[in-house]
Each structure stands twice: as structure tokens, then as C-alpha cells.
PDB file of N, CA and C in Angstrom:
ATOM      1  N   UNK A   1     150.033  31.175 108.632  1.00  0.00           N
ATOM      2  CA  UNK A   1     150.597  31.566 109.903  1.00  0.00           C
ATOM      3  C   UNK A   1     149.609  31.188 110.990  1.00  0.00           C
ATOM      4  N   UNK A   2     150.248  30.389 112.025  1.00  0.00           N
ATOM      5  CA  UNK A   2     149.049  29.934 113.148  1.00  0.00           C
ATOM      6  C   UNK A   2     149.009  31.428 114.084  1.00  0.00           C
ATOM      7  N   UNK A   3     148.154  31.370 115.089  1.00  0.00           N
ATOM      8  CA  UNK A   3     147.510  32.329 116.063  1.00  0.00           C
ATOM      9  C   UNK A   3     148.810  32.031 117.324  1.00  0.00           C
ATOM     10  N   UNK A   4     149.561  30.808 117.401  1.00  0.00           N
ATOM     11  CA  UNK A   4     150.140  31.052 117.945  1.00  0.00           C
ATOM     12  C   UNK A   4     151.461  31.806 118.020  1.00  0.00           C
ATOM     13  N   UNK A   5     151.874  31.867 119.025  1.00  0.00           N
ATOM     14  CA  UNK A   5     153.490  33.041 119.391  1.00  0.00           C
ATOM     15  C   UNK A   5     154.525  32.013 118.360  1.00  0.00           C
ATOM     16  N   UNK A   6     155.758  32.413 117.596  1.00  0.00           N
ATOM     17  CA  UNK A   6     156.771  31.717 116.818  1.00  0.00           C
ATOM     18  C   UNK A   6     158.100  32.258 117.463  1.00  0.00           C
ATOM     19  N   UNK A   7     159.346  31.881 117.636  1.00  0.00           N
ATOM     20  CA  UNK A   7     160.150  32.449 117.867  1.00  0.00           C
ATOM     21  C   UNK A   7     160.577  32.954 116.389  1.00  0.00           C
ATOM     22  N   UNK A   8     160.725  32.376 115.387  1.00  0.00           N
ATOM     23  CA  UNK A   8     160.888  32.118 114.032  1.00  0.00           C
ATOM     24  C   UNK A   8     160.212  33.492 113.505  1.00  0.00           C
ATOM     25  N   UNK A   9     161.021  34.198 113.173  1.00  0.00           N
ATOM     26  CA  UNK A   9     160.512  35.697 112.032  1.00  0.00           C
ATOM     27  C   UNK A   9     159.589  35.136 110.635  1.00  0.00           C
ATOM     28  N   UNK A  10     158.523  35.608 110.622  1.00  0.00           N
ATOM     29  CA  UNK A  10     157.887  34.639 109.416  1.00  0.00           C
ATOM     30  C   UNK A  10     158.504  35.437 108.190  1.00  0.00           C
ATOM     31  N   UNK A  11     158.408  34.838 107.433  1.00  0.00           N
ATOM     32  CA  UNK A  11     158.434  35.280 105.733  1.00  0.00           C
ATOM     33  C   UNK A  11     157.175  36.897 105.159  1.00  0.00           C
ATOM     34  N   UNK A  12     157.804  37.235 104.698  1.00  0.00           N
ATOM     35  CA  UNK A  12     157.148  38.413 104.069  1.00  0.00           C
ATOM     36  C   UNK A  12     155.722  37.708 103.952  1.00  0.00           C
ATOM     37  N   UNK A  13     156.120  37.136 102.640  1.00  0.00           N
ATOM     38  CA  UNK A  13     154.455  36.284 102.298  1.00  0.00           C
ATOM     39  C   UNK A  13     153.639  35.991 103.253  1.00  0.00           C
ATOM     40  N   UNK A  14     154.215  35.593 104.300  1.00  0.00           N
ATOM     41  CA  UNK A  14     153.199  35.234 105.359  1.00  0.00           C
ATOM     42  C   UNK A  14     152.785  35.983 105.950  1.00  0.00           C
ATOM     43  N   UNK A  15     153.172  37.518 106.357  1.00  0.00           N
ATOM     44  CA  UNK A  15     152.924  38.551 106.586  1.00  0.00           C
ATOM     45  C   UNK A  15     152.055  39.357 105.781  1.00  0.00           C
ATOM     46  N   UNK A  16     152.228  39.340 104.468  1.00  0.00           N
ATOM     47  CA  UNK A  16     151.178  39.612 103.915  1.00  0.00           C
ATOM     48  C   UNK A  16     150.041  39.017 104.052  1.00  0.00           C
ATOM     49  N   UNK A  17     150.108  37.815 103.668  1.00  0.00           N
ATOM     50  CA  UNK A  17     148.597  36.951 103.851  1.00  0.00           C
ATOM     51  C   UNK A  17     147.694  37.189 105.179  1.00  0.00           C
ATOM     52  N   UNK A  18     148.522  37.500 106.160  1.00  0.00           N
ATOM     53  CA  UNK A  18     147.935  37.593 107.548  1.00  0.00           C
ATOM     54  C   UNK A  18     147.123  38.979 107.516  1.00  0.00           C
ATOM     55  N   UNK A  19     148.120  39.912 106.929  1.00  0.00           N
ATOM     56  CA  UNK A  19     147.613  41.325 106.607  1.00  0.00           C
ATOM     57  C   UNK A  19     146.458  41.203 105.702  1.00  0.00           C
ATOM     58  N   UNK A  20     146.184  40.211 105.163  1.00  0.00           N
ATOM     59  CA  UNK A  20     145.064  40.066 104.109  1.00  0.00           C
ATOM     60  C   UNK A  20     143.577  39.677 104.346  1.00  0.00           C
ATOM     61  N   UNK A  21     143.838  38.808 105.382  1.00  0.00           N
ATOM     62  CA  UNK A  21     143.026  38.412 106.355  1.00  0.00           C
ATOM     63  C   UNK A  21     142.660  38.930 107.433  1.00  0.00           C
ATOM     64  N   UNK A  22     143.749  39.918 107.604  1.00  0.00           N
ATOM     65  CA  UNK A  22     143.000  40.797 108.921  1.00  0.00           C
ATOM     66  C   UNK A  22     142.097  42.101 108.434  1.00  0.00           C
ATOM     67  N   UNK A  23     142.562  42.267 107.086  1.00  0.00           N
ATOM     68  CA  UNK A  23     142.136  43.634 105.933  1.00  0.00           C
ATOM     69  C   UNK A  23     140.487  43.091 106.087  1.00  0.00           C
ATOM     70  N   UNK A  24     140.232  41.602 105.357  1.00  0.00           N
ATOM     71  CA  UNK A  24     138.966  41.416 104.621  1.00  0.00           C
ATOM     72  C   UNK A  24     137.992  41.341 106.283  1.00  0.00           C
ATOM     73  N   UNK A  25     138.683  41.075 107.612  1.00  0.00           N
ATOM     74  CA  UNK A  25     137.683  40.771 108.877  1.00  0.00           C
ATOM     75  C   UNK A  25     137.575  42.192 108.734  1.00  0.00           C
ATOM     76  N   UNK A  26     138.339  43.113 108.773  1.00  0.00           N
ATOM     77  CA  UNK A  26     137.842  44.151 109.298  1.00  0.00           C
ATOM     78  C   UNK A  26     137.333  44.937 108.670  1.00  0.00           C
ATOM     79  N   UNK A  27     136.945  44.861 106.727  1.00  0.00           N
ATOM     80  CA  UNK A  27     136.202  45.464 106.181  1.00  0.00           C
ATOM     81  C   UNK A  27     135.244  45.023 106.517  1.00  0.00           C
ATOM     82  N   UNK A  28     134.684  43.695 106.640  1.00  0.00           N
ATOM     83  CA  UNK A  28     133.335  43.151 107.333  1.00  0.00           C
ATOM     84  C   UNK A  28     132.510  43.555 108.435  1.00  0.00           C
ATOM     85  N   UNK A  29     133.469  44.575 109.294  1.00  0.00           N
ATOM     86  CA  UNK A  29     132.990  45.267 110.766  1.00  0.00           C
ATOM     87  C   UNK A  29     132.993  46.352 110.517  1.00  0.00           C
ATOM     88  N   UNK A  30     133.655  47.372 109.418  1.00  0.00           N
ATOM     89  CA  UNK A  30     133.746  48.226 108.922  1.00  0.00           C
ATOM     90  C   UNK A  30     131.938  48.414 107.872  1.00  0.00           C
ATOM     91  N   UNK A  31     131.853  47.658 107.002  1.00  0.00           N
ATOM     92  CA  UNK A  31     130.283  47.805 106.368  1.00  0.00           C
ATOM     93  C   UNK A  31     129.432  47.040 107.333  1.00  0.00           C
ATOM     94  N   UNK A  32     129.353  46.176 108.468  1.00  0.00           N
ATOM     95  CA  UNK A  32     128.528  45.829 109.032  1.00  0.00           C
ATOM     96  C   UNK A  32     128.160  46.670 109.963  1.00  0.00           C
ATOM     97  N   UNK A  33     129.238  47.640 110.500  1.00  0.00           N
ATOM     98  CA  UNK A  33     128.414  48.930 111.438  1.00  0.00           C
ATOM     99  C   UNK A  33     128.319  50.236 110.894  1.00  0.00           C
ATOM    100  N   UNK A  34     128.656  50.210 109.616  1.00  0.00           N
ATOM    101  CA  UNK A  34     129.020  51.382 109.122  1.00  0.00           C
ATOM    102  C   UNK A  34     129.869  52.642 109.157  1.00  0.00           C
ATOM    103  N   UNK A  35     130.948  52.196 109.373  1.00  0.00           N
ATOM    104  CA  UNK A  35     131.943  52.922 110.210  1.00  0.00           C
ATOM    105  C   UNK A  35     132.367  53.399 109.061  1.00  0.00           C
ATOM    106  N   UNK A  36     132.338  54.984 109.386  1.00  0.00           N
ATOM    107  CA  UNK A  36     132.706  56.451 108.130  1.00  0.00           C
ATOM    108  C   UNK A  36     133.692  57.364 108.865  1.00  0.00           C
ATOM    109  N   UNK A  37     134.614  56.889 109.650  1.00  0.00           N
ATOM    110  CA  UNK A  37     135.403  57.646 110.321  1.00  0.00           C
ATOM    111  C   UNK A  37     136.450  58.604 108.842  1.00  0.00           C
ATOM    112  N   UNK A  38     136.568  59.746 108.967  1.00  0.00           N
ATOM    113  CA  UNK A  38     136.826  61.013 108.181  1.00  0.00           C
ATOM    114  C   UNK A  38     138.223  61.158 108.351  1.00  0.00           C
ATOM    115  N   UNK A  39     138.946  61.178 109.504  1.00  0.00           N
ATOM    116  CA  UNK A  39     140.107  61.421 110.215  1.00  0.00           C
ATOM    117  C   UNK A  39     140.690  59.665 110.554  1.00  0.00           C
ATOM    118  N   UNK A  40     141.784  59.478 110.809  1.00  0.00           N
ATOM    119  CA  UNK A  40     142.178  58.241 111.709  1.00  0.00           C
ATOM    120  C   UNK A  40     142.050  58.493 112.971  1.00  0.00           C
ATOM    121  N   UNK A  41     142.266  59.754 113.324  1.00  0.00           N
ATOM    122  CA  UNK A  41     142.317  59.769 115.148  1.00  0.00           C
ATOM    123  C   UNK A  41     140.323  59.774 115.152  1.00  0.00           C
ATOM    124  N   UNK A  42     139.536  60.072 113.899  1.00  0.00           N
ATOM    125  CA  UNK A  42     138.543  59.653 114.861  1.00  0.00           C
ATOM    126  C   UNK A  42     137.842  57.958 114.561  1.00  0.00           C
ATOM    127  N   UNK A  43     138.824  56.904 114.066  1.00  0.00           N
ATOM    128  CA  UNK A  43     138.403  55.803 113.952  1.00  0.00           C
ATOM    129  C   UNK A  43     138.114  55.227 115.427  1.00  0.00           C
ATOM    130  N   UNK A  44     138.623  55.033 116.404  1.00  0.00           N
ATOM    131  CA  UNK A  44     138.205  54.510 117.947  1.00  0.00           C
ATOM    132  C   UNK A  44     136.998  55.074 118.199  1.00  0.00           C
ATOM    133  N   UNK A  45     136.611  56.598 118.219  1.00  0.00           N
ATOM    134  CA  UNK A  45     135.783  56.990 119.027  1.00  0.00           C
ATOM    135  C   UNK A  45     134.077  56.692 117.951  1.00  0.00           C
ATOM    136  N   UNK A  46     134.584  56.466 116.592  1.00  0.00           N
ATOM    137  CA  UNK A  46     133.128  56.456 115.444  1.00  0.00           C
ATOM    138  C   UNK A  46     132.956  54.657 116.055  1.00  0.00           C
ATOM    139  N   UNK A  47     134.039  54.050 115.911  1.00  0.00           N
ATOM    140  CA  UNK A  47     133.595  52.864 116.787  1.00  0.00           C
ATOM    141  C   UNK A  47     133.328  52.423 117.644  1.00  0.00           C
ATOM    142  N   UNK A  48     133.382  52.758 118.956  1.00  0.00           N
ATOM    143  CA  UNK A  48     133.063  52.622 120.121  1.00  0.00           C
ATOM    144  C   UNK A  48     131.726  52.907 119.903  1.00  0.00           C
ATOM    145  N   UNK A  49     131.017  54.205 119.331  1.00  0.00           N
ATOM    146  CA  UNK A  49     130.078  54.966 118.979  1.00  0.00           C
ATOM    147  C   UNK A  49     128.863  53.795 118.516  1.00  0.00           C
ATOM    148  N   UNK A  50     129.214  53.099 117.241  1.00  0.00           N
ATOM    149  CA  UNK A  50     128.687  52.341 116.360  1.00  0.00           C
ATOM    150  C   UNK A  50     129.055  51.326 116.755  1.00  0.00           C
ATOM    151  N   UNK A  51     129.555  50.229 117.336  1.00  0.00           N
ATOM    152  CA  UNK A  51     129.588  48.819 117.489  1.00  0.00           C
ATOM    153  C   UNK A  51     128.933  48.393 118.615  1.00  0.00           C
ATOM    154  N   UNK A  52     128.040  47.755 118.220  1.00  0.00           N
ATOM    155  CA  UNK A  52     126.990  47.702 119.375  1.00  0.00           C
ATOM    156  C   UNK A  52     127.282  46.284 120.190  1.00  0.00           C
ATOM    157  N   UNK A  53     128.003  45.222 119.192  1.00  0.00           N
ATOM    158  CA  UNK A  53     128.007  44.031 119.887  1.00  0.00           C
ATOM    159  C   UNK A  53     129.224  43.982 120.947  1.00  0.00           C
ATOM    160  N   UNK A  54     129.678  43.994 122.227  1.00  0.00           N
ATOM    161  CA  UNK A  54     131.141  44.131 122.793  1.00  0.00           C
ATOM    162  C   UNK A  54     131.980  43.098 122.123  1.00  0.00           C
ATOM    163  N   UNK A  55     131.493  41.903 122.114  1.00  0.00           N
ATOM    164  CA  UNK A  55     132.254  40.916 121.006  1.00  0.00           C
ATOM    165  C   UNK A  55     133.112  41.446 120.120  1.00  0.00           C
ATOM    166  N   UNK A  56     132.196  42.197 119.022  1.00  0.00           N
ATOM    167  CA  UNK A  56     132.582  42.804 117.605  1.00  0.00           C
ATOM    168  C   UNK A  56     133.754  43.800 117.653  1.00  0.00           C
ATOM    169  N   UNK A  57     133.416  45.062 119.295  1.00  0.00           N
ATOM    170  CA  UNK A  57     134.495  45.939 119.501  1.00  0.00           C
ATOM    171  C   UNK A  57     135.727  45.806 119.994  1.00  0.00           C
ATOM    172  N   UNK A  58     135.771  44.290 120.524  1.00  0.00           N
ATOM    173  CA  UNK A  58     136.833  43.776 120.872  1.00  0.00           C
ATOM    174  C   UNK A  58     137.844  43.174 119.995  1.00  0.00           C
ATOM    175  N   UNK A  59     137.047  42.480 118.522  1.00  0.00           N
ATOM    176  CA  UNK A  59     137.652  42.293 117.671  1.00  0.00           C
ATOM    177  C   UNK A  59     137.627  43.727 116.976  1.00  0.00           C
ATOM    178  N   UNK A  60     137.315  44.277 117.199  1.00  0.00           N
ATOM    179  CA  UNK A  60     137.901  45.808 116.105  1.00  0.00           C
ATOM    180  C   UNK A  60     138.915  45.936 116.767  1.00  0.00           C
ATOM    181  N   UNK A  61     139.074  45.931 117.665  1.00  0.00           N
ATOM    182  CA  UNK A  61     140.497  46.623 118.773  1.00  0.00           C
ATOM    183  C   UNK A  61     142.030  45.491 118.320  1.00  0.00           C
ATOM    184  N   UNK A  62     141.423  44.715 118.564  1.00  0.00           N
ATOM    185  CA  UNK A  62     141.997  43.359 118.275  1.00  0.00           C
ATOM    186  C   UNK A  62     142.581  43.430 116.876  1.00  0.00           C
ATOM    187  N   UNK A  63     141.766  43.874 115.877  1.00  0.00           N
ATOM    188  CA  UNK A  63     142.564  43.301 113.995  1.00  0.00           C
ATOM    189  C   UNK A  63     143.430  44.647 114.206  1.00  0.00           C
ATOM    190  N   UNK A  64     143.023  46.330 114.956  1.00  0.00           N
ATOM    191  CA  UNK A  64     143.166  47.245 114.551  1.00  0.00           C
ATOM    192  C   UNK A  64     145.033  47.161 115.333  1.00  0.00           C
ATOM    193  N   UNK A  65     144.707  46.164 116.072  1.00  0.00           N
ATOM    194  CA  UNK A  65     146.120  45.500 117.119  1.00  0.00           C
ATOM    195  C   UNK A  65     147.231  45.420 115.787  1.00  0.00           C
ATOM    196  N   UNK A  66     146.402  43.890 115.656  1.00  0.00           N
ATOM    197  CA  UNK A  66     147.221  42.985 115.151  1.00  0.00           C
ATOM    198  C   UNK A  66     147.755  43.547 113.623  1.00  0.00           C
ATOM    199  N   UNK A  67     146.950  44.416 112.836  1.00  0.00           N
ATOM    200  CA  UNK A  67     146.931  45.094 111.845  1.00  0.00           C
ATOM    201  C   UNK A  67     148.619  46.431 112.079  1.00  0.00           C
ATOM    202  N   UNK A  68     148.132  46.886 112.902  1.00  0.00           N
ATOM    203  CA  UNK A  68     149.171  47.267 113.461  1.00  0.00           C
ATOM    204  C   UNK A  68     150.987  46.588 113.218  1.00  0.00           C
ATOM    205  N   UNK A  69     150.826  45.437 114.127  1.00  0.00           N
ATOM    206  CA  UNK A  69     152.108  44.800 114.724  1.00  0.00           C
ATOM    207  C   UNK A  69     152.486  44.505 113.262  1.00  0.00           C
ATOM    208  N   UNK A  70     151.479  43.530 112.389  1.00  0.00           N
ATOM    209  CA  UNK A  70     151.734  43.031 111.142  1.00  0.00           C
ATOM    210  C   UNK A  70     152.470  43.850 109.940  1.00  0.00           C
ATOM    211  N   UNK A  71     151.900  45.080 109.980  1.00  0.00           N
ATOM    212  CA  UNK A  71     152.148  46.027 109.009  1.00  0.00           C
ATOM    213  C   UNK A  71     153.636  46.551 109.182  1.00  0.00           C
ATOM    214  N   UNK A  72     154.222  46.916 110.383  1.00  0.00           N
ATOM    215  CA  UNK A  72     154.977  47.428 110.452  1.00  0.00           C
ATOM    216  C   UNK A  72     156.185  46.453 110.891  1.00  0.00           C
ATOM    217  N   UNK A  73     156.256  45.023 111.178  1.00  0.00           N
ATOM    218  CA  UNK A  73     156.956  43.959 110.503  1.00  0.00           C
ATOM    219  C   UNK A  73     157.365  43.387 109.510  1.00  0.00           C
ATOM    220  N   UNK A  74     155.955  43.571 107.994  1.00  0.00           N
ATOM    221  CA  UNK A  74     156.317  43.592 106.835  1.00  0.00           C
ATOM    222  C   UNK A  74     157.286  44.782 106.477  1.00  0.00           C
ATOM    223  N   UNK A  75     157.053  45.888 107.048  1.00  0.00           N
ATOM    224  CA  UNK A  75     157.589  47.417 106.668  1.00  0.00           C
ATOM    225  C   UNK A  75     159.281  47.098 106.928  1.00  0.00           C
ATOM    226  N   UNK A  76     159.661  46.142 108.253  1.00  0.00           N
ATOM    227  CA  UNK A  76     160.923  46.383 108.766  1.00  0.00           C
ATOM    228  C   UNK A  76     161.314  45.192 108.116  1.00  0.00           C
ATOM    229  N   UNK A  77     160.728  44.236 107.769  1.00  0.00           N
ATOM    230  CA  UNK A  77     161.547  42.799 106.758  1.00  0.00           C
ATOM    231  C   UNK A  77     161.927  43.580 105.322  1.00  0.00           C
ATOM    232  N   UNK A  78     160.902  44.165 104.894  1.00  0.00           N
ATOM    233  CA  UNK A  78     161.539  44.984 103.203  1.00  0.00           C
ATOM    234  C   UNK A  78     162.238  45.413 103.701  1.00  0.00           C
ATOM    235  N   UNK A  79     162.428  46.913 104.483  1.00  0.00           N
ATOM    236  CA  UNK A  79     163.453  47.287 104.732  1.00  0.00           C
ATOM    237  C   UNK A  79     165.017  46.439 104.996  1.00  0.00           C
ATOM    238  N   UNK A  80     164.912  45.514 105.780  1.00  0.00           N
ATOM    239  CA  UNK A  80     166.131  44.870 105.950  1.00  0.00           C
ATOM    240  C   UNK A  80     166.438  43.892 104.637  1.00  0.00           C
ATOM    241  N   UNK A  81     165.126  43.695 103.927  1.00  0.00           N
ATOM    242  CA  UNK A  81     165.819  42.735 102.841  1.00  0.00           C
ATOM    243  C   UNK A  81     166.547  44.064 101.572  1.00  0.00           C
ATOM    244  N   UNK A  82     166.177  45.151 101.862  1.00  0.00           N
ATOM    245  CA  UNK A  82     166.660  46.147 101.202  1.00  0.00           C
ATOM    246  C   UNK A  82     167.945  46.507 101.058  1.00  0.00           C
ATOM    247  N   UNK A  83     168.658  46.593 102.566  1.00  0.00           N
ATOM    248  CA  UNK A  83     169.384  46.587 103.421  1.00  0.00           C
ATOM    249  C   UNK A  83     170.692  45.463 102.744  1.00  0.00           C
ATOM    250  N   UNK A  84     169.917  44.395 102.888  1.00  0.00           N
ATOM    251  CA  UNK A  84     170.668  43.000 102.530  1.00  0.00           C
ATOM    252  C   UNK A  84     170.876  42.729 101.668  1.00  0.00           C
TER     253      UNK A  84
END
């Protein structure tokens, strides 16, 4: 899947893979600052806390985005292939 916008709904698979790749960047920022957030509502604030590079917190914000949009596109394609 490119970085760019598609009008085209991608394929599950490709949704996964993207999800796979956004999983392994962000375990990498996850053991590189050590981020032990306990709760989800306190994952933003243990990071902001701990990411020292603005670069790095921008891509945390960024996979924690895109991680987001991705996940719950795969969630609504099963569903509709369920559906179908």
C-alpha cells in the first residue's frame, strides 16, 4: 500500500500488512523510550513525558493516527465481507 490517498478501498491483506508495519515502527518507539503506559488513556501523556526527540513524538502521534484509521477499516471490511 503506497503513503499516498487511493480512491480504491484496499483489500483486507493490505490492511493488514500496513497494520503490521505500523505495529513493528511503533514497538521500536515503544522500547526505544520505554514507554510502560498501565492504562490506554495514560499512553499520550507517558509519551509526551518520555519522547524526547519532537521528530519521534510526532511519529508516535502519527502510527498511533494511522494505527487507528487502519484498524478500524480492517474491522468494517470483515464486517461487511461478513455481511456479504
Amino acid at each position: 500500500m503506497s503513503d499516498t490517498p487511493s480512491s480504491a478501498f484496499p483489500e483486507l491483506s493490505e490492511l493488514q500488512a500496513h497494520l503490521e508495519r505500523i505495529s513493528q515502527e511503533m514497538i521500536g518507539l515503544i522500547r526505544a523510550y520505554d514507554l510502560d503506559a498501565t492504562s490506554p488513556f495514560d499512553v499520550l501523556p507517558v509519551a509526551r513525558e518520555k519522547i524526547t526527540k519532537p521528530d519521534d513524538y510526532v511519529r508516535f502521534l502519527e502510527l498511533s493516527l494511522e494505527g487507528r484509521i487502519y484498524g478500524e477499516a480492517a474491522a468494517a471490511l470483515m464486517e461487511a465481507q461478513k455481511a456479504g
